[in-house]
Protein backbone atom coordinates (compact mmCIF):
# COMPACT_ATOMS: atom_id res chain seq x y z
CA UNK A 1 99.96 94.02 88.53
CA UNK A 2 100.63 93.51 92.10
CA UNK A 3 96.67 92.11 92.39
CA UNK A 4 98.67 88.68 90.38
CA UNK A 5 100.82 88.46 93.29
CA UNK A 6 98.29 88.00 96.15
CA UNK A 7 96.28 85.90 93.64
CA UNK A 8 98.67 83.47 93.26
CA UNK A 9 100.27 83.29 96.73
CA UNK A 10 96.35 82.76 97.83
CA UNK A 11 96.01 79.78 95.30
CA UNK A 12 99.67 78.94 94.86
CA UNK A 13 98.99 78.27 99.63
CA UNK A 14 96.62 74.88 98.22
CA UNK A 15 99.66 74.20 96.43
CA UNK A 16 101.99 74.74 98.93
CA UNK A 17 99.88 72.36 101.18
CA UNK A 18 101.55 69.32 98.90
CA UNK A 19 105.31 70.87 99.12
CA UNK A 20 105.26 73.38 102.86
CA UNK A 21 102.55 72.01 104.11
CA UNK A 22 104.14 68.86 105.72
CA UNK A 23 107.00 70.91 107.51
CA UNK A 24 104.03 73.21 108.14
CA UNK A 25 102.54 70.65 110.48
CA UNK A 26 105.20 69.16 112.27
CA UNK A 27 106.61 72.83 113.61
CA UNK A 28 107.52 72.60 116.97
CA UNK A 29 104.83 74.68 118.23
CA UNK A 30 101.69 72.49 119.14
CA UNK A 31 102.90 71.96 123.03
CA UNK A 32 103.62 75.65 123.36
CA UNK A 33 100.93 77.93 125.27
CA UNK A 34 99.02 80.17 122.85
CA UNK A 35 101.44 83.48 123.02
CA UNK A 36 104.29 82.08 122.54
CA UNK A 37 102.72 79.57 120.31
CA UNK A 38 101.38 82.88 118.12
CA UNK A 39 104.87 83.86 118.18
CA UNK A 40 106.87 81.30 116.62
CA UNK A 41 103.99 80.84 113.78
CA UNK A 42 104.68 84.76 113.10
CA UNK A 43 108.36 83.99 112.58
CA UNK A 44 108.27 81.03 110.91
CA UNK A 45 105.82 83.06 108.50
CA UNK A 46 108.21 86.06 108.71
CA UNK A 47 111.01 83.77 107.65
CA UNK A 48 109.32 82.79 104.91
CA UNK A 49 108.21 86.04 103.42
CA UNK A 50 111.88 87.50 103.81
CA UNK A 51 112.98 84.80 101.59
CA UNK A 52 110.70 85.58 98.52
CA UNK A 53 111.62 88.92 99.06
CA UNK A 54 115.08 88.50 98.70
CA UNK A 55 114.48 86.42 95.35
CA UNK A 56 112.43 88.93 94.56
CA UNK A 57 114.89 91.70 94.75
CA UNK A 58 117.09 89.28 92.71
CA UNK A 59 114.93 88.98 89.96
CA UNK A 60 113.45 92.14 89.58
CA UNK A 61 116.79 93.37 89.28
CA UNK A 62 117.11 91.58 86.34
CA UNK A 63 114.15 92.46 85.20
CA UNK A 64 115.28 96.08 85.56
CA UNK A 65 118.23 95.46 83.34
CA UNK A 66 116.01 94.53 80.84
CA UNK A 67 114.30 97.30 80.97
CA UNK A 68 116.94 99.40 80.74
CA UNK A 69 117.99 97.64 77.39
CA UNK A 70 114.72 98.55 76.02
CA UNK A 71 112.72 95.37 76.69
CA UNK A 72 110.31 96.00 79.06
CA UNK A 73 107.17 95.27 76.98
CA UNK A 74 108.53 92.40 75.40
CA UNK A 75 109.56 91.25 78.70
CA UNK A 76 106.60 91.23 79.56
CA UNK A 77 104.91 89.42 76.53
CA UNK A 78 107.63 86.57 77.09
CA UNK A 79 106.85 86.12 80.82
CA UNK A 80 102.86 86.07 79.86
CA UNK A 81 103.82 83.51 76.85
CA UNK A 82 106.06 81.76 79.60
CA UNK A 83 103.03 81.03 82.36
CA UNK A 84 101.02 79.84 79.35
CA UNK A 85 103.52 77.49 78.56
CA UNK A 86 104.25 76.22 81.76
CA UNK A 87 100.90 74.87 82.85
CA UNK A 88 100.07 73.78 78.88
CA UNK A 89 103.56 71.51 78.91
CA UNK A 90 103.52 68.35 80.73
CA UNK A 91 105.87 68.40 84.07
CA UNK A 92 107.17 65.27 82.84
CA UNK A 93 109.39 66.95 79.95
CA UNK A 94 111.07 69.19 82.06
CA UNK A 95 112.27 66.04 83.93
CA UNK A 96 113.41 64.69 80.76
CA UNK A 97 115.37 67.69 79.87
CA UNK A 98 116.97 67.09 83.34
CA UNK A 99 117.82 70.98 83.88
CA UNK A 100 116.95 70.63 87.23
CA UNK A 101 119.34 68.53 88.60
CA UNK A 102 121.75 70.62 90.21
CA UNK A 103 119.09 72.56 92.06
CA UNK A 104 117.60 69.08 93.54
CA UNK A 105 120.82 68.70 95.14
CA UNK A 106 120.98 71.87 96.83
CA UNK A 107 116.98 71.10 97.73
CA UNK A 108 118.23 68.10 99.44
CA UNK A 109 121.00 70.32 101.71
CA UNK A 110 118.02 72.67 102.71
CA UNK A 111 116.34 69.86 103.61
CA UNK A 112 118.70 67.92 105.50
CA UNK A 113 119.03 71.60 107.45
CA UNK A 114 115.21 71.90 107.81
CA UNK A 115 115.04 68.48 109.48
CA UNK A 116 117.88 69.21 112.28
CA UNK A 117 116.06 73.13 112.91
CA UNK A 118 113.00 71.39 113.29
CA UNK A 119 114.16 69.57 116.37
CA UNK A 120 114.97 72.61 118.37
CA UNK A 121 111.91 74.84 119.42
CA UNK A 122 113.78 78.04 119.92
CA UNK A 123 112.18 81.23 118.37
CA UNK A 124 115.33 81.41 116.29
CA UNK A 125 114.68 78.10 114.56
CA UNK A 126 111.44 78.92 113.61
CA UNK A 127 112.58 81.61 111.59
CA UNK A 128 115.29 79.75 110.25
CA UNK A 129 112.97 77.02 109.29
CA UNK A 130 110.95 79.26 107.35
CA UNK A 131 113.79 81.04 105.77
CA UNK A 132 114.77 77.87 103.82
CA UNK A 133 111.46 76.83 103.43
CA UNK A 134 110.81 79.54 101.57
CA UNK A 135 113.76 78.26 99.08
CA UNK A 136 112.24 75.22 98.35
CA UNK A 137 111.11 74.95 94.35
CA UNK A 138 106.99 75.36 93.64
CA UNK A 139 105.52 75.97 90.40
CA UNK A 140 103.71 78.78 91.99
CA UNK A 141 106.51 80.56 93.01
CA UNK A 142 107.99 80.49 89.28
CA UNK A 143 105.30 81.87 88.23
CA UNK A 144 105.44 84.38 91.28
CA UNK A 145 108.96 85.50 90.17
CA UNK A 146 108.16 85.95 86.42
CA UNK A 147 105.98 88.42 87.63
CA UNK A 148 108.72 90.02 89.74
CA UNK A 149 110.72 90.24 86.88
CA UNK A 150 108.22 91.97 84.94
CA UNK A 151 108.12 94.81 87.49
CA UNK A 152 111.64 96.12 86.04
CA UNK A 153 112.88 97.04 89.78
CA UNK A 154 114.35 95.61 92.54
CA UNK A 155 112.32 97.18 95.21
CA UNK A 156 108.71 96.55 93.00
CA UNK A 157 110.33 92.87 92.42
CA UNK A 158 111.03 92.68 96.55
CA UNK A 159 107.06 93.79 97.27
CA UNK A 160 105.65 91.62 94.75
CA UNK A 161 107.38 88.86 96.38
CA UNK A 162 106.55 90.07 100.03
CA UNK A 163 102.42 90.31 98.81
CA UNK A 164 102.86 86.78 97.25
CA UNK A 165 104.08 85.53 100.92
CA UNK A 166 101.35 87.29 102.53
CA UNK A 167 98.81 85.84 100.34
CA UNK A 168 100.17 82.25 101.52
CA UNK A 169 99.86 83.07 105.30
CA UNK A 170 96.46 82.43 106.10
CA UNK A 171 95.54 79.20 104.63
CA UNK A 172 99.04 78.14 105.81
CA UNK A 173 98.34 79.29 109.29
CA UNK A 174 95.21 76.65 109.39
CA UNK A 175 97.11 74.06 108.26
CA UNK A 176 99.36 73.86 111.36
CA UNK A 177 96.63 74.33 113.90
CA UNK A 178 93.93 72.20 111.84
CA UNK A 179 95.39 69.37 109.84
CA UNK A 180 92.29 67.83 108.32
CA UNK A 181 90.47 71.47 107.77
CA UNK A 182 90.52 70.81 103.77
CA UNK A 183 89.64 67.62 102.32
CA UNK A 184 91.70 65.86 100.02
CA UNK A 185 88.77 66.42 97.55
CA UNK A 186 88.71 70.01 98.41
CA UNK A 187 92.35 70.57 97.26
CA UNK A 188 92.37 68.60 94.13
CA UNK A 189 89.43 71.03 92.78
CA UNK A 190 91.10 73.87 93.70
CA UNK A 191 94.64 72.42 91.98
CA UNK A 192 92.61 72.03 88.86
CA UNK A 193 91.40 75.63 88.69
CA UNK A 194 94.82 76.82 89.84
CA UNK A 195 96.16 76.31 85.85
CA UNK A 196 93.16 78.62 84.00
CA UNK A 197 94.33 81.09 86.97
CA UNK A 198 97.58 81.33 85.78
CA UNK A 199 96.69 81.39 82.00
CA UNK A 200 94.13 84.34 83.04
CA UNK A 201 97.26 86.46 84.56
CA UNK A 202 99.72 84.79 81.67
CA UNK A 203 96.84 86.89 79.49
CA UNK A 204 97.32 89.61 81.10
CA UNK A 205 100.95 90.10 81.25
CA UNK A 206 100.75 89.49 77.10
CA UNK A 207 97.81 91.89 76.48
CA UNK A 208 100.17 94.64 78.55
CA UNK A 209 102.99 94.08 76.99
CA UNK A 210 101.38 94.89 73.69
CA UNK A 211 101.00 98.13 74.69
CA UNK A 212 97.09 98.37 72.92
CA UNK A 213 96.47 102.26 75.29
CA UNK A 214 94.22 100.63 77.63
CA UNK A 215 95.55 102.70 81.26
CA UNK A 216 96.91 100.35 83.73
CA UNK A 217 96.27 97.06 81.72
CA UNK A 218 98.09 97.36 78.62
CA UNK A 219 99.77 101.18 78.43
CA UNK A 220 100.60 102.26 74.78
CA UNK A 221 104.63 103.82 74.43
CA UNK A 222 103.37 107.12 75.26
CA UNK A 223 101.62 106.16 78.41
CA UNK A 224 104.70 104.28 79.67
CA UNK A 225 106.81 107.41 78.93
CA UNK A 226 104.71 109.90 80.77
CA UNK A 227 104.91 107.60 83.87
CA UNK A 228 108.26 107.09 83.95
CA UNK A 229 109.32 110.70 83.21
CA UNK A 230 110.16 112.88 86.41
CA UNK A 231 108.02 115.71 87.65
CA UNK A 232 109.93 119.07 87.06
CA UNK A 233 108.31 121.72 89.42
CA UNK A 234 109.30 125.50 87.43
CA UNK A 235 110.69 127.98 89.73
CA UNK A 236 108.40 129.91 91.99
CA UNK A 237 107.21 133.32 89.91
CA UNK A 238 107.39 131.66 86.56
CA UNK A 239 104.72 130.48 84.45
């Protein structure tokens, strides 16, 4: 399933042109020569990616306690049910529901942070600023971490995260030297096909949870148990 996670860190980089892309284009990197001008892009990137990874890690170690307690292909029927949802229910109710509250304030510290790093054009600042930027909330990266969840394992949960940040780097890259490359119009098409994306992979996460024997798309019990069990290698002269 790691295909979902370049998928939506290609699409999910339109969306991030509403959300990153401002910070994006006021980096402190447009007077620099083009080395060192390279440079700071590749660690503000870098900072970036090593902060989905690190969520990543977080959540598909949850996702591997769930496994462990049996619920791996339910898991992954809820998360599929769960993308479905989210791009089916109006954003408006989950602002009525006001669960998000507390995390808007610590938004605002990371933030206020980002805007003081963004005045200093040290190498180290660039990294920083992409650190935190890669904190900021984005539907896309929900969806991005349901699927690290569903990978059962922190290390599988850390890559899927690390390919979602790589598929956000190149459109991302444009958009700080070319401000104006994608048209307004452009974006809003590609923000409307972004939701039958998501209910696509949503699909698939449901149709491999049920567990219906088709090989890497929806494993039966059995399939799952012969890839998880260890290789045991018989002693050399036996048979």
């Amino acid at each position: 399933m790691f295909f979902s996670a370049l998928l939506f860190g290609l699409l999910g980089s339109f969306h991030c042109i509403g959300m990153c892309g401002p910070i994006a284009m006021v980096l402190p990197v447009h007077a620099e020569k083009p080395l060192p001008r390279c440079s700071k892009i590749f660690l503000y990137h870098l900072g970036r990616i090593i902060a989905y990874g690190s969520i990543g890690l977080i959540f598909g170690l949850l996702g591997k306690g769930l496994f462990l307690s049996g619920f791996q292909q339910r898991l992954s029927i809820i998360i599929g049910l769960f993308m479905i949802v989210y791009i089916i229910v109006p954003s408006s109710f989950f602002k009525k529901i006001k669960i998000t509250s507390p995390l808007y304030k610590f938004i605002g510290q990371i933030k206020s942070g980002l805007g003081k790093r963004l005045k200093n054009k040290s190498y180290v600042s660039l990294f920083i600023i992409g650190f935190f930027n890669g904190y900021l909330p984005c539907g896309m990266v929900y969806m991005a971490l349901a699927g690290a969840i569903a990978m059962a394992s922190p290390t599988q949960g850390f890559l899927y995260m690390l390919i979602y940040g790589l598929g956000t780097i190149p459109l991302m890259t444009l958009i700080i030297y070319f401000k104006a490359i994608l048209s307004l119009k452009f974006r809003n098409k590609i923000q409307k096909a972004i939701p039958y994306f998501v209910f696509i992979i949503g699909f698939l996460f449901i149709l491999r949870g049920l567990g219906i024997g088709i090989p890497y798309i929806s494993p039966s019990d059995i399939q799952l148990q012969i890839q998880n069990e260890p290789t045991v290698c018989a002693p050399i002269g036996l048979k």
